[in-house]
N, C-alpha and C. Protein backbone atom coordinates (compact mmCIF):
# COMPACT_ATOMS: atom_id res chain seq x y z
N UNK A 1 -21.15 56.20 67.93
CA UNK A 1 -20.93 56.23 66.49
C UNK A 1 -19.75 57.16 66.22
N UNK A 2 -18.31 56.86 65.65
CA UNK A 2 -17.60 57.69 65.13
C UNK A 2 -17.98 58.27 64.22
N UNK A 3 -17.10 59.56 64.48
CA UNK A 3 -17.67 60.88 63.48
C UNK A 3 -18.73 61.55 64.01
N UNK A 4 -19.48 61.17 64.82
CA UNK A 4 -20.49 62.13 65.33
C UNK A 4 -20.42 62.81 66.75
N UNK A 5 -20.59 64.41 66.11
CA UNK A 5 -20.45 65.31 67.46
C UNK A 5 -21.53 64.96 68.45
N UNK A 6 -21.36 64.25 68.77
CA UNK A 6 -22.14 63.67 70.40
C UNK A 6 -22.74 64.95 71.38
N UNK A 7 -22.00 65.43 71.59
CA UNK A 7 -21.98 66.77 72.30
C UNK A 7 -22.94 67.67 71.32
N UNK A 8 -22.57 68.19 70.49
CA UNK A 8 -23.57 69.27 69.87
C UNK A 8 -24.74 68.04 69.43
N UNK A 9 -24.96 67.02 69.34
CA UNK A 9 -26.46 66.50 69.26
C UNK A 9 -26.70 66.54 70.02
N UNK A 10 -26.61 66.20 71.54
CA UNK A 10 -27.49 66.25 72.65
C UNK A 10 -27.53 67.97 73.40
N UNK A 11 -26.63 68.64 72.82
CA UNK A 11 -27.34 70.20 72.59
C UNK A 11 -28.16 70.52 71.75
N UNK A 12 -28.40 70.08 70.98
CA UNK A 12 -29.58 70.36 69.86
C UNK A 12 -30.99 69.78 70.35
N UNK A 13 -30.78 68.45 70.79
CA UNK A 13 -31.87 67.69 71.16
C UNK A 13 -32.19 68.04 72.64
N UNK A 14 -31.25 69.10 73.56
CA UNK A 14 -31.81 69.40 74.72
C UNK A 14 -32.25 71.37 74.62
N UNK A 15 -32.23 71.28 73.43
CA UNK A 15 -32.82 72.46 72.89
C UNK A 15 -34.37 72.92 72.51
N UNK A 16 -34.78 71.72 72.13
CA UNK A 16 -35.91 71.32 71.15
C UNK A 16 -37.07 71.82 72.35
N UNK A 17 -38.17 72.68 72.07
CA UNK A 17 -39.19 73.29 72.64
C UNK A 17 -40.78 73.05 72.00
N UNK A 18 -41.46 72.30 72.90
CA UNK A 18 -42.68 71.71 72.27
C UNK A 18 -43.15 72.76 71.97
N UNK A 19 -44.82 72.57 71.31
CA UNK A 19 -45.81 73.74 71.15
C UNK A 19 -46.26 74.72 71.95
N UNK A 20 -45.94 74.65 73.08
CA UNK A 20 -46.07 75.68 74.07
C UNK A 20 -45.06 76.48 74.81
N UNK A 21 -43.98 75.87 73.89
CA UNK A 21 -42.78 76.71 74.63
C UNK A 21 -41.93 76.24 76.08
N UNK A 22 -42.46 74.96 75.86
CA UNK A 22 -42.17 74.40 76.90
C UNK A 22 -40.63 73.54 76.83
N UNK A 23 -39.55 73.31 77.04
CA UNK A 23 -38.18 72.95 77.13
C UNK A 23 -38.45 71.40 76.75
N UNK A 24 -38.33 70.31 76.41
CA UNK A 24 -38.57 69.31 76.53
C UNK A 24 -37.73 68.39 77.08
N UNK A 25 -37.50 67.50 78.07
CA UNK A 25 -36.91 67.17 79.06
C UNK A 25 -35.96 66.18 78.02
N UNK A 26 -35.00 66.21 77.81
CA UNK A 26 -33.96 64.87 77.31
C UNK A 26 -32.96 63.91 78.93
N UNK A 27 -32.64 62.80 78.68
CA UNK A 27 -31.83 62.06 79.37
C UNK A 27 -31.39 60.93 78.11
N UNK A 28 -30.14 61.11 79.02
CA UNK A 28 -29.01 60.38 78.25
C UNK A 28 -29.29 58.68 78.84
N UNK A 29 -28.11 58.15 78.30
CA UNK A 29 -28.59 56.44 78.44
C UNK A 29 -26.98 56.01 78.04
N UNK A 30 -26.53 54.94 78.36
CA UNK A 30 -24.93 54.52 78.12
C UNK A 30 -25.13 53.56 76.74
N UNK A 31 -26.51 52.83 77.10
CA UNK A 31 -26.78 52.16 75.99
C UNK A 31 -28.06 51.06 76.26
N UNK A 32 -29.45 51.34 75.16
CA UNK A 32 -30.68 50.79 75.47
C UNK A 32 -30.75 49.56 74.70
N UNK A 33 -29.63 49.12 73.70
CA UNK A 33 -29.24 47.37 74.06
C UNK A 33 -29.24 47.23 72.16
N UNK A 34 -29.29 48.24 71.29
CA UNK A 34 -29.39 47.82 70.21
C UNK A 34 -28.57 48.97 69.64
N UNK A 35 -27.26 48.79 70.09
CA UNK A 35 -25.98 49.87 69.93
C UNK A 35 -25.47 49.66 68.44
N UNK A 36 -25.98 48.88 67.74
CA UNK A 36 -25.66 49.01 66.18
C UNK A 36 -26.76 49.20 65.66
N UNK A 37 -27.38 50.30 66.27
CA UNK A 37 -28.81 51.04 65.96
C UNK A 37 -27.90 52.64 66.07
N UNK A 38 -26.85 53.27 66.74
CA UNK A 38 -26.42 54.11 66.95
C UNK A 38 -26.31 55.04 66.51
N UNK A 39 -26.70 56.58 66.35
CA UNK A 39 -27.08 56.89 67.47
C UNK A 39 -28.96 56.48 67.80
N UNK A 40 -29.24 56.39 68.75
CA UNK A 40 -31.08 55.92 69.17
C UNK A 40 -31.65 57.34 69.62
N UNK A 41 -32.44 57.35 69.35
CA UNK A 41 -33.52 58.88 70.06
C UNK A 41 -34.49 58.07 70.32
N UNK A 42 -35.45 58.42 71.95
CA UNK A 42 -36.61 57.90 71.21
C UNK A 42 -37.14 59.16 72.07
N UNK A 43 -38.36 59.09 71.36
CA UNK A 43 -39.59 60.04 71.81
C UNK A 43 -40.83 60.14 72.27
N UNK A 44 -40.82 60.38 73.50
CA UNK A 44 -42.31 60.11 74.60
C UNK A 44 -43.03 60.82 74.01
N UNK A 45 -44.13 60.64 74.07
CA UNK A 45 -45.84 61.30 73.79
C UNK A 45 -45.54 62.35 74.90
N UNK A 46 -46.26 63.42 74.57
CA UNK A 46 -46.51 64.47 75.39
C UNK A 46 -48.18 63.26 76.86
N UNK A 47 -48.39 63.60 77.67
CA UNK A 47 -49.39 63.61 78.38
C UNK A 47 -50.56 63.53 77.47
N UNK A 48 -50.84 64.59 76.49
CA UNK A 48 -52.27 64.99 75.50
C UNK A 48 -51.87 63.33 74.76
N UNK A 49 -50.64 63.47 74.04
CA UNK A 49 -50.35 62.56 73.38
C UNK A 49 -50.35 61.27 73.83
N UNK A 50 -50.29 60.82 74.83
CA UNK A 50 -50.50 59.85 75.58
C UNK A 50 -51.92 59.08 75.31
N UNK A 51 -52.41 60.33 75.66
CA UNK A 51 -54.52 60.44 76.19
C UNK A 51 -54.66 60.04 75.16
N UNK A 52 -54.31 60.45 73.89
CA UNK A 52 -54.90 60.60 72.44
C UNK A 52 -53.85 59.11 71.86
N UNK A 53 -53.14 58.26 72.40
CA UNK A 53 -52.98 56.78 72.13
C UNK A 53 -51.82 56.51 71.65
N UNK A 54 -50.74 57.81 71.93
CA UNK A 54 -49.67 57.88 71.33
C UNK A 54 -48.30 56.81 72.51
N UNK A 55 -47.59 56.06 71.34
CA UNK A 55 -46.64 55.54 72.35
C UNK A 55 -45.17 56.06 72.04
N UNK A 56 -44.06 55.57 72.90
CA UNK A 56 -42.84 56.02 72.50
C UNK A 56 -42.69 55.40 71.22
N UNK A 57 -42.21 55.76 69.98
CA UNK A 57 -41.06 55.85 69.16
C UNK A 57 -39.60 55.39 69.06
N UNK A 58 -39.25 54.83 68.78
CA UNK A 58 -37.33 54.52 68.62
C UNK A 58 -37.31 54.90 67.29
N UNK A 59 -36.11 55.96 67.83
CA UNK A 59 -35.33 55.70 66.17
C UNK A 59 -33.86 55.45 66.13
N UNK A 60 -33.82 54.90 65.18
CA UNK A 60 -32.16 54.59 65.20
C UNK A 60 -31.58 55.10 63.99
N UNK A 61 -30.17 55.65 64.11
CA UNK A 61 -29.46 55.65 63.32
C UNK A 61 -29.54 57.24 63.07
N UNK A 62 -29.58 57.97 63.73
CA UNK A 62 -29.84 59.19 64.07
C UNK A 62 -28.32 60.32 63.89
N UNK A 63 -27.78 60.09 62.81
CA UNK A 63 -26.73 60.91 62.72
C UNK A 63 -26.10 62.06 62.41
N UNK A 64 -27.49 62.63 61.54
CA UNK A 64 -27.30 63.69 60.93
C UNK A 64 -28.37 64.85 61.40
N UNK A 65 -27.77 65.99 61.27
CA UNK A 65 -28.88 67.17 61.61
C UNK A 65 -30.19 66.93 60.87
N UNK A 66 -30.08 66.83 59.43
CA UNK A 66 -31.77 66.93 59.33
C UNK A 66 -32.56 66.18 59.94
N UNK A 67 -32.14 65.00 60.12
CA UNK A 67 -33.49 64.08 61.25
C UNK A 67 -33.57 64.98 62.52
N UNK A 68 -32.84 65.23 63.49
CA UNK A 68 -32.54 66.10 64.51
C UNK A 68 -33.78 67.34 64.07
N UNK A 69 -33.62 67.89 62.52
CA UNK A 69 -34.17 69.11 62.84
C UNK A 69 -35.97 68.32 62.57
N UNK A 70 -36.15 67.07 61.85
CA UNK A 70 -37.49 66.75 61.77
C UNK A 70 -38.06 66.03 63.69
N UNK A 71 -36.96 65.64 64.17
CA UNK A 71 -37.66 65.49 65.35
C UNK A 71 -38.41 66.64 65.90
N UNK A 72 -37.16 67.91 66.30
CA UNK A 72 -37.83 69.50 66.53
C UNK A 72 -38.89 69.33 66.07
N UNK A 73 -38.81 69.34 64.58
CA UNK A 73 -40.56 69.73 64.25
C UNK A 73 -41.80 69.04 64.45
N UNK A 74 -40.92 67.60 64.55
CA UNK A 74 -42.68 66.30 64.94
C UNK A 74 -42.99 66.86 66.62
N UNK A 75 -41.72 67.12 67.48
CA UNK A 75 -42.15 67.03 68.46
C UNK A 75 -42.81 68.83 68.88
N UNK A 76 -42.39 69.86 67.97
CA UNK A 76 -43.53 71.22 67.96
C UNK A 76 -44.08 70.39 67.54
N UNK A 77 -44.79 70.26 66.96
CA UNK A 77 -45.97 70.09 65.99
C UNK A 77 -46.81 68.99 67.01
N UNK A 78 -46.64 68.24 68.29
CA UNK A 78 -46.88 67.74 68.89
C UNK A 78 -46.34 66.22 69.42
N UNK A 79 -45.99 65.64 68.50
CA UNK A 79 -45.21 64.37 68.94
C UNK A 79 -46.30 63.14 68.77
N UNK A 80 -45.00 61.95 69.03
CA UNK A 80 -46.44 61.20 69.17
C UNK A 80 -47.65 60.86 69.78
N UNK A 81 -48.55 60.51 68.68
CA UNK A 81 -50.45 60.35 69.23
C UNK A 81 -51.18 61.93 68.89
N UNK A 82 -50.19 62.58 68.80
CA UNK A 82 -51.02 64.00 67.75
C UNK A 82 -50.41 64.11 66.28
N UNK A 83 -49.25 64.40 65.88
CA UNK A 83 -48.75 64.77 64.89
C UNK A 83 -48.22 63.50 64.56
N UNK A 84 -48.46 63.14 62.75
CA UNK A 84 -47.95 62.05 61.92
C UNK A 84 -46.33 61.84 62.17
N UNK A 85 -45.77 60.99 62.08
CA UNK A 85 -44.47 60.71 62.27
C UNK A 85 -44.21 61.41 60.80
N UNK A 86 -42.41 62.53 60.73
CA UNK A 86 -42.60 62.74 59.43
C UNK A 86 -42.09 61.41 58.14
N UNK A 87 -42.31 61.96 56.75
CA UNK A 87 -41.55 60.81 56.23
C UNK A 87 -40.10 60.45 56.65
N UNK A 88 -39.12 61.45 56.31
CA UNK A 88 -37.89 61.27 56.67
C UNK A 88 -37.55 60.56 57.66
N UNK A 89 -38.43 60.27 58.94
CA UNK A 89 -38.17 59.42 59.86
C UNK A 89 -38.52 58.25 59.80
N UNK A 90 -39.34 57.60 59.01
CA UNK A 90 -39.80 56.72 59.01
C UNK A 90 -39.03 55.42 58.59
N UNK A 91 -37.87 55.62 57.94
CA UNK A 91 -36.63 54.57 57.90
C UNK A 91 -36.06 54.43 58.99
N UNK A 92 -36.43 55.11 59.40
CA UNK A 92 -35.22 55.13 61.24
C UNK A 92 -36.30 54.68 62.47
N UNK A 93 -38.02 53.80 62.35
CA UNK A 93 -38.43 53.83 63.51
C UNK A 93 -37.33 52.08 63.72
N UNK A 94 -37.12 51.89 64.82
CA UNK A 94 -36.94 50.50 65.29
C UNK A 94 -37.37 50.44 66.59
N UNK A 95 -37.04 49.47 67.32
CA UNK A 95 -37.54 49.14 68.35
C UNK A 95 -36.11 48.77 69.84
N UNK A 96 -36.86 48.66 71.08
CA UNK A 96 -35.91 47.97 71.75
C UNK A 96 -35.81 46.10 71.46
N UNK A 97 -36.54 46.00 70.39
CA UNK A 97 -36.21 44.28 70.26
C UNK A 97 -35.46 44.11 69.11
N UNK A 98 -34.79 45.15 68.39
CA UNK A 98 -34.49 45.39 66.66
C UNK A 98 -33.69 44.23 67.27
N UNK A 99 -33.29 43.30 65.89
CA UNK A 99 -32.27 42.06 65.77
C UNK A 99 -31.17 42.93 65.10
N UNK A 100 -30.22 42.70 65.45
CA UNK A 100 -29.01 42.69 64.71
C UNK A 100 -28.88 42.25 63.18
N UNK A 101 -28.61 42.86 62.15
CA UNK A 101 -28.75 41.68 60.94
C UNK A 101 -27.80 41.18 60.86
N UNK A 102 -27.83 39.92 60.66
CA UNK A 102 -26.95 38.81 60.08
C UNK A 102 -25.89 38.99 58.92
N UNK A 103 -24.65 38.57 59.36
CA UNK A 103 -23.70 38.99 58.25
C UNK A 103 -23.87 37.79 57.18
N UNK A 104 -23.55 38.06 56.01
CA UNK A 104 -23.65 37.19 54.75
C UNK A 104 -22.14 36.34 55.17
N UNK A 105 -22.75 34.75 55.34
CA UNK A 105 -21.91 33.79 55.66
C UNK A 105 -21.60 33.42 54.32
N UNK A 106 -20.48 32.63 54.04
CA UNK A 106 -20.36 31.46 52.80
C UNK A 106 -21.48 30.55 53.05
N UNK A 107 -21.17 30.02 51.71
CA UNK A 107 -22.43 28.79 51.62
C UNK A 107 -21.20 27.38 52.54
N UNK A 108 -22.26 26.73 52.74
CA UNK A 108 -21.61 25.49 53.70
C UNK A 108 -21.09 24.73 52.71
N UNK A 109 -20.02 24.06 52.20
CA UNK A 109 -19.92 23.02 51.31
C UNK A 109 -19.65 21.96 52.06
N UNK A 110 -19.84 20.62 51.03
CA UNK A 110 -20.18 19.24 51.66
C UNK A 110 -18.65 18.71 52.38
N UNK A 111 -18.82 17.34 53.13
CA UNK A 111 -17.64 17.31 53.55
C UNK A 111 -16.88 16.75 52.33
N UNK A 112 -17.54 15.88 51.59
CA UNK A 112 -16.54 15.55 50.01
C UNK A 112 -15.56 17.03 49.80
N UNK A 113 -16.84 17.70 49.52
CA UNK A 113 -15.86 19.10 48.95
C UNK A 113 -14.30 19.64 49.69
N UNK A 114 -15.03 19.21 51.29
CA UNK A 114 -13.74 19.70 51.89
C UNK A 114 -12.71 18.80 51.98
N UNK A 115 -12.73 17.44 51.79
CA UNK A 115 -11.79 16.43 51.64
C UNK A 115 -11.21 16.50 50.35
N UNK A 116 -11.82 16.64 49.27
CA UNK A 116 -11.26 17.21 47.90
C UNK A 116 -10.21 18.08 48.15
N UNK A 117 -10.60 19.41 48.39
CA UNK A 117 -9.81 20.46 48.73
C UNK A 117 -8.76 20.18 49.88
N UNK A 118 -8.48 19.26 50.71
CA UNK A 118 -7.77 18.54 51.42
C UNK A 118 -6.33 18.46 50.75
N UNK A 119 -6.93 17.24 49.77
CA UNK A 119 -6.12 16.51 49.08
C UNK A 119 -5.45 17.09 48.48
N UNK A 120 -6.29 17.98 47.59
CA UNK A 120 -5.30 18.88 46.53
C UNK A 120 -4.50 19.76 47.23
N UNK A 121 -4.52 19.84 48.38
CA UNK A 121 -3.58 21.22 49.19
C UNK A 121 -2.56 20.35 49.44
N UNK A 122 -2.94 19.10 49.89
CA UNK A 122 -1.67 18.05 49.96
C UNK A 122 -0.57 17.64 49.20
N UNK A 123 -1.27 17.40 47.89
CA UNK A 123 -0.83 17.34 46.01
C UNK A 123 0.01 17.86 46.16
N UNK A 124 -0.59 19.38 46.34
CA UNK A 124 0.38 20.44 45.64
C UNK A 124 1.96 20.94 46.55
N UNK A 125 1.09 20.63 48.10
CA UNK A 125 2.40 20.58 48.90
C UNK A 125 3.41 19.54 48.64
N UNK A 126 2.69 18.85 48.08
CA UNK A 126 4.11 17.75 47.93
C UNK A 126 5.31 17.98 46.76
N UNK A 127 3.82 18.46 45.49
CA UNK A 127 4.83 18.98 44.09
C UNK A 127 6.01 20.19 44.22
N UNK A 128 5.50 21.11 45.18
CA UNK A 128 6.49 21.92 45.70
C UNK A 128 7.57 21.50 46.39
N UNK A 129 7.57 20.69 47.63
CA UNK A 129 8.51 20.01 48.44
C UNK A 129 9.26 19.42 47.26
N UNK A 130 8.46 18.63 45.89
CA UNK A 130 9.77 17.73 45.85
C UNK A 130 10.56 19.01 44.26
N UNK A 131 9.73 20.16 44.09
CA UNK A 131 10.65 20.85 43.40
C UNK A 131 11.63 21.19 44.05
N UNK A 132 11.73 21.71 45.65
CA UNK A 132 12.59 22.86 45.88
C UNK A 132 13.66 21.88 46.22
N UNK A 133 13.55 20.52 46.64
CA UNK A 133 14.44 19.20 46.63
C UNK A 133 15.47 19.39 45.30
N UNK A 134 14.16 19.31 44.09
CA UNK A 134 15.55 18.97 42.86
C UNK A 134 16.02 20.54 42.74
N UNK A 135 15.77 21.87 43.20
CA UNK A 135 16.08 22.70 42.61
C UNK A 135 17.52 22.75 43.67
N UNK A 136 17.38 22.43 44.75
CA UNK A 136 18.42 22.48 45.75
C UNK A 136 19.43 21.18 45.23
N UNK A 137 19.07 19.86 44.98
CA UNK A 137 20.66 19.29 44.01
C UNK A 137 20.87 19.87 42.66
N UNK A 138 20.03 20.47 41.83
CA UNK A 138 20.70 21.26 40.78
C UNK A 138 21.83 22.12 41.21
N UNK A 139 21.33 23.24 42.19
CA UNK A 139 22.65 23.89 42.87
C UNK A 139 23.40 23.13 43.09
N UNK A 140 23.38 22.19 44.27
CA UNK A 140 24.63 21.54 44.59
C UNK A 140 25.62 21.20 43.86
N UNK A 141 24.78 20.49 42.60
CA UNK A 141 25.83 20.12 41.59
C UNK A 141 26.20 20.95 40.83
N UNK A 142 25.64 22.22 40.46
CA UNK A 142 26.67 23.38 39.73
C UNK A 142 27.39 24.17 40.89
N UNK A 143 27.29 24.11 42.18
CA UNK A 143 28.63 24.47 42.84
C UNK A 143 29.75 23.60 42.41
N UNK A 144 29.09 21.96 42.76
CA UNK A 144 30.49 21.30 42.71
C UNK A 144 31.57 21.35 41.35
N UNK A 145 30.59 21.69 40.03
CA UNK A 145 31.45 21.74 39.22
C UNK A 145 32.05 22.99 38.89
N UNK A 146 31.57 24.22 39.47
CA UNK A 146 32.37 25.31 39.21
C UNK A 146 33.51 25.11 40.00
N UNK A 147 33.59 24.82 41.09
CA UNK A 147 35.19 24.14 41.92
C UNK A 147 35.77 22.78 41.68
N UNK A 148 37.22 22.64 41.13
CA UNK A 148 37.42 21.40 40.65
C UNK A 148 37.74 20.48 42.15
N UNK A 149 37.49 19.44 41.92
CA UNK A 149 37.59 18.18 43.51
C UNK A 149 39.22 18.44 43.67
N UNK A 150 39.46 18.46 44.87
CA UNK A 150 41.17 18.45 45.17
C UNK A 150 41.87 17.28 44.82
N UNK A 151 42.85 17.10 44.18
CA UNK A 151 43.93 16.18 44.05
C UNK A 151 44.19 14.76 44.91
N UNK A 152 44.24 13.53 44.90
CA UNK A 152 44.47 12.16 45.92
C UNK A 152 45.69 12.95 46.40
N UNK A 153 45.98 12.72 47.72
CA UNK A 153 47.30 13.17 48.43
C UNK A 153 48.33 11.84 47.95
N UNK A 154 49.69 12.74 47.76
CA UNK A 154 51.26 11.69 46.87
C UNK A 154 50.80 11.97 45.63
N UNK A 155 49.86 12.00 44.86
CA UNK A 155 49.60 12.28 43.30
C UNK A 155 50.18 13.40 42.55
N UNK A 156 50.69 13.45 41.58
CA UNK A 156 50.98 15.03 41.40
C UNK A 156 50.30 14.58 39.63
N UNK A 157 50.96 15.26 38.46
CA UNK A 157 50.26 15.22 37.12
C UNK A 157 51.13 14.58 36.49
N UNK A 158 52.49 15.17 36.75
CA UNK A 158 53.73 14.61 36.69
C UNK A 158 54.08 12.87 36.58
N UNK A 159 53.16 12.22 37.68
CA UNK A 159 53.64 10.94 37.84
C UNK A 159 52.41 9.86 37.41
N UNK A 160 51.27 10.77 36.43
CA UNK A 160 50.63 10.00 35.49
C UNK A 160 51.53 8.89 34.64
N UNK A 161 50.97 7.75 34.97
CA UNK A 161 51.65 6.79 33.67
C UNK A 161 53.08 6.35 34.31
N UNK A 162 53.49 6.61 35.49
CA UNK A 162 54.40 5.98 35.78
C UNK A 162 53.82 5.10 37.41
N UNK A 163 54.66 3.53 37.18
CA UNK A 163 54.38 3.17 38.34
C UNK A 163 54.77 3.79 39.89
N UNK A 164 54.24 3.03 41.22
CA UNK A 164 54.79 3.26 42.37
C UNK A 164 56.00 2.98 42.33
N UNK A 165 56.82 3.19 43.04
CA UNK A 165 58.16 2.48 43.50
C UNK A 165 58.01 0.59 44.05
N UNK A 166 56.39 0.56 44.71
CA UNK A 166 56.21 -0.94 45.03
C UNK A 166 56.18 -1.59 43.81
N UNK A 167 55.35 -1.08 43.13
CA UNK A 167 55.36 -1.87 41.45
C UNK A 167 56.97 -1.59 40.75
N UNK A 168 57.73 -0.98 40.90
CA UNK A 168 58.79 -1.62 40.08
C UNK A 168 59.63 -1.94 40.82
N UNK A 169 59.82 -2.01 41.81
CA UNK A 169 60.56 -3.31 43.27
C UNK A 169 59.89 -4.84 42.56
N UNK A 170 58.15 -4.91 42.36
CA UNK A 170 58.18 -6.04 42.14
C UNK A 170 58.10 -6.58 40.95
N UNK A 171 58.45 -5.66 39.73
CA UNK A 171 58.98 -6.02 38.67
C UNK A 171 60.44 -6.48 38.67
N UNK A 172 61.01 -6.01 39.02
CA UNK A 172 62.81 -6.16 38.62
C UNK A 172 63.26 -7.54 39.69
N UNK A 173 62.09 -7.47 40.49
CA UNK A 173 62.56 -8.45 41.55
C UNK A 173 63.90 -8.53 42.47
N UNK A 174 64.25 -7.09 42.44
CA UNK A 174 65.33 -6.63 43.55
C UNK A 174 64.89 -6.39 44.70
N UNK A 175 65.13 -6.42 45.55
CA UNK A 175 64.60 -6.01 47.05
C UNK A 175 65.75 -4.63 47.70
């Protein structure tokens, strides 16, 4: 679990001294299979606790000191099969079979729906394609008219309104 001092919890939890003063044995684990339970404690019955019908405990989700400091005290106070689990823990028992919960999926829609939605993605791709078409000959054609077209080559402005030299060869009919 990020964010959690890993290290000072399993100093705290290899701290913890039953009712008799006795050290209480902790071991670590890489992972007991329900790692989005993280962090997990669980807690053996003492021997008495055993006798008297107590089983292990899981808890999950173990991140903060005060649960840490209510374990200390369930497990002075005896642990399980003598002493009540406290409240505060009691959101946190799970198990080694906890399920994972399920993430909130979309709802399924029909295949109509998705052929609908097909189409219209199609529609609209097309209304776009054929804008950026006319928006691209709009340009074209206000380039072409901000530059005037070049001149027929032999033309000048000058020789508006007057014939070729072939046309008045074959007027006068001189050769």
């Amino acid at each position: 679990m990020p964010g959690v001092d890993h290290k000072a919890q399993l100093a705290r939890l290899s701290a913890i001294d039953d009712h008799s003063a006795r050290r209480v044995p902790v071991r670590t684990s890489k992972c007991l299979g329900i790692c989005f339970q993280a962090n997990v404690v669980v807690v053996q019955p003492s021997q008495e606790g055993r006798a008297a019908g107590g089983r292990p405990v899981w808890l999950g989700q173990m991140t903060e000191d005060k649960l840490l400091d209510a374990v200390d005290d369930w497990i002075f106070d005896g642990g399980p099969g003598i002493a009540p689990l406290p409240a505060v823990l009691e959101e946190h028992v799970t198990s080694k079979d906890a399920k994972k919960p399920k993430k909130n999926k979309k709802p399924k829609q029909s295949k109509a729906a998705k052929k609908e939605r097909k189409k219209a993605k199609e529609k609209s791709a097309k209304k776009e394609k054929k804008a950026r078409k006319k928006a691209r000959k709009k340009e074209t054609e206000a380039l072409r008219s901000q530059t005037a077209p070049p001149e027929a080559p032999g033309k000048n402005k000058s020789d508006k309104g007057k014939g070729t030299s072939k046309g008045r060869k074959g007027k006068s009919g001189k050769s």
